[in-house]
Protein backbone atom coordinates (compact mmCIF):
# COMPACT_ATOMS: atom_id res chain seq x y z
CA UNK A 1 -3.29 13.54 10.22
CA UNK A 2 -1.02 11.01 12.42
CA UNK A 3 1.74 9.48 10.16
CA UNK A 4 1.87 5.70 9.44
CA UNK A 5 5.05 3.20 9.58
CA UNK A 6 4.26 0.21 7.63
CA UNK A 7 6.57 -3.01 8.59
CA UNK A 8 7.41 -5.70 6.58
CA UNK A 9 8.67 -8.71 8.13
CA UNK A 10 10.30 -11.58 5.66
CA UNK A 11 13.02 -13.01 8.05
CA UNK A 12 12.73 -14.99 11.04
CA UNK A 13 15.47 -12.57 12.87
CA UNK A 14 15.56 -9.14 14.09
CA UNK A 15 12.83 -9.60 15.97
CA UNK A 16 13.57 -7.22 18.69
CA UNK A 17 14.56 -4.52 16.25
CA UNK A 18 10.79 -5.08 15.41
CA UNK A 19 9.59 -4.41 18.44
CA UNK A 20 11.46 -1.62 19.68
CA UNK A 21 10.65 0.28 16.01
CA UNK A 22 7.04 -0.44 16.76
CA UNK A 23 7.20 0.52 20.67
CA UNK A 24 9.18 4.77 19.31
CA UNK A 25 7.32 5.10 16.67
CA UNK A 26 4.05 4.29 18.68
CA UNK A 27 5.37 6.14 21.65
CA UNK A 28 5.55 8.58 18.57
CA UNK A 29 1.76 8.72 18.39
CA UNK A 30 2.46 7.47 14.73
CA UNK A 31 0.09 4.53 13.48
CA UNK A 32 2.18 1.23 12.59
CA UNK A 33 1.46 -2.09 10.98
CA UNK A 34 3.10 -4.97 10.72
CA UNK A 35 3.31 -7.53 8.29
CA UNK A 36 4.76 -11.13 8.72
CA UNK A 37 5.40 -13.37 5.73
CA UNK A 38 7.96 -15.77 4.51
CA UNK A 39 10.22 -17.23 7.38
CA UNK A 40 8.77 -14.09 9.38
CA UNK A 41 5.68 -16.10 10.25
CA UNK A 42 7.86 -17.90 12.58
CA UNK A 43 8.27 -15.27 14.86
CA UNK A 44 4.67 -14.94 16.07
CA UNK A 45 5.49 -18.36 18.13
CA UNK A 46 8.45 -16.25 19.66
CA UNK A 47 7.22 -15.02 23.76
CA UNK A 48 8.61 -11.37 22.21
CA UNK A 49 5.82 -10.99 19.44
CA UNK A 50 3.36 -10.63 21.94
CA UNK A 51 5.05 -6.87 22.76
CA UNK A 52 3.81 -5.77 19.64
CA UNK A 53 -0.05 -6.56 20.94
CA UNK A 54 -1.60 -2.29 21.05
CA UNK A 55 1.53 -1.11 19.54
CA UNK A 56 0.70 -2.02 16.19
CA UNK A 57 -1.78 -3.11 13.69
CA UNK A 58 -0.48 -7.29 13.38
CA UNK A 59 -1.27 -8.96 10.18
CA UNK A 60 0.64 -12.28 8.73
CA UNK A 61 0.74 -14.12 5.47
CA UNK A 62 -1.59 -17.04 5.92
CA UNK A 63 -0.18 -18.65 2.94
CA UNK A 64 3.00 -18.36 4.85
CA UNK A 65 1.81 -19.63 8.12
CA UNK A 66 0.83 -22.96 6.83
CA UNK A 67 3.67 -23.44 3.91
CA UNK A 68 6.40 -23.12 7.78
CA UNK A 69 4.20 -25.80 9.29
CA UNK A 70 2.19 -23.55 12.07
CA UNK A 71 -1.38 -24.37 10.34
CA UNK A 72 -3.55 -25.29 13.52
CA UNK A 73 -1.48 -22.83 15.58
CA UNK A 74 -3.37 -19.56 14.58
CA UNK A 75 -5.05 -19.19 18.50
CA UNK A 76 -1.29 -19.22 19.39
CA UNK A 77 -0.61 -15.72 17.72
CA UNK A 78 -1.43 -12.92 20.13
CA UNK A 79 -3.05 -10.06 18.78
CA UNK A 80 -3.47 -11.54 15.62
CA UNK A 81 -7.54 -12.50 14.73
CA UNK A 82 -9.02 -14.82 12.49
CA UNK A 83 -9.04 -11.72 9.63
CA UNK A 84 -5.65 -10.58 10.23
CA UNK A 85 -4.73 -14.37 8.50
CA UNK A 86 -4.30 -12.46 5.15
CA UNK A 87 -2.92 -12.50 1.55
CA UNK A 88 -0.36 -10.49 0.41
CA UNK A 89 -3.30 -7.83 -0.66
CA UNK A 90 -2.61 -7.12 2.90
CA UNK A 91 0.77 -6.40 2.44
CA UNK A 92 -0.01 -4.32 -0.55
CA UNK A 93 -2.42 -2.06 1.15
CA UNK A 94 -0.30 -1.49 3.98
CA UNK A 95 2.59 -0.19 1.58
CA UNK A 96 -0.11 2.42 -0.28
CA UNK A 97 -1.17 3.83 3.36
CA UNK A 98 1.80 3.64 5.05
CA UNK A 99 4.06 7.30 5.09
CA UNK A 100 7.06 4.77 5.44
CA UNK A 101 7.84 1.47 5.12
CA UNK A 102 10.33 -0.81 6.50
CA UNK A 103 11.53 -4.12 5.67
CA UNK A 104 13.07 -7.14 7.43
């Protein structure tokens, strides 16, 4: 069974650490998921957040994305879909399936 990394992403910093943890543990053959919420929404308008497009499962806090001002933005997010706009159920059922879990 491949292992999981689950990501949780509350800061708008450490983006590239991100990235590059998503790009091993992918390289890895492990499965990874991210999860942006807070301030951390604010990255998915950074030209860096589109590295994580095939690396990783991309999910952010929709409640999130519209309380830092990016509602009417969401086509802007790449490889993010109109269902990966979640709740923080998301984030919850990330943590249960994830082998390890990170956060920012």
């Amino acid at each position: 069974m491949t292992q999981s990394l689950g990501i949780l992403v509350s800061t708008d910093k450490h983006l590239h650490h991100v990235v590059n943890l998503a790009k091993a543990a992918h390289e890895k053959g492990k499965s990874v998921s991210v999860f942006f919420t807070g301030s951390g929404v604010r990255l998915s308008m950074q030209p860096q957040f589109k590295e994580l497009v095939g690396k990783a499962k991309l999910a952010v806090c929709d409640v999130s994305f519209r309380a830092n001002g990016l509602h009417g933005r969401e086509d802007e997010v790449p490889g993010v879909g109109f269902k990966d706009f979640a709740t923080q159920a998301k984030n919850a059922e990330m943590l249960a399936q994830s082998d390890r879990y990170l956060v920012f």
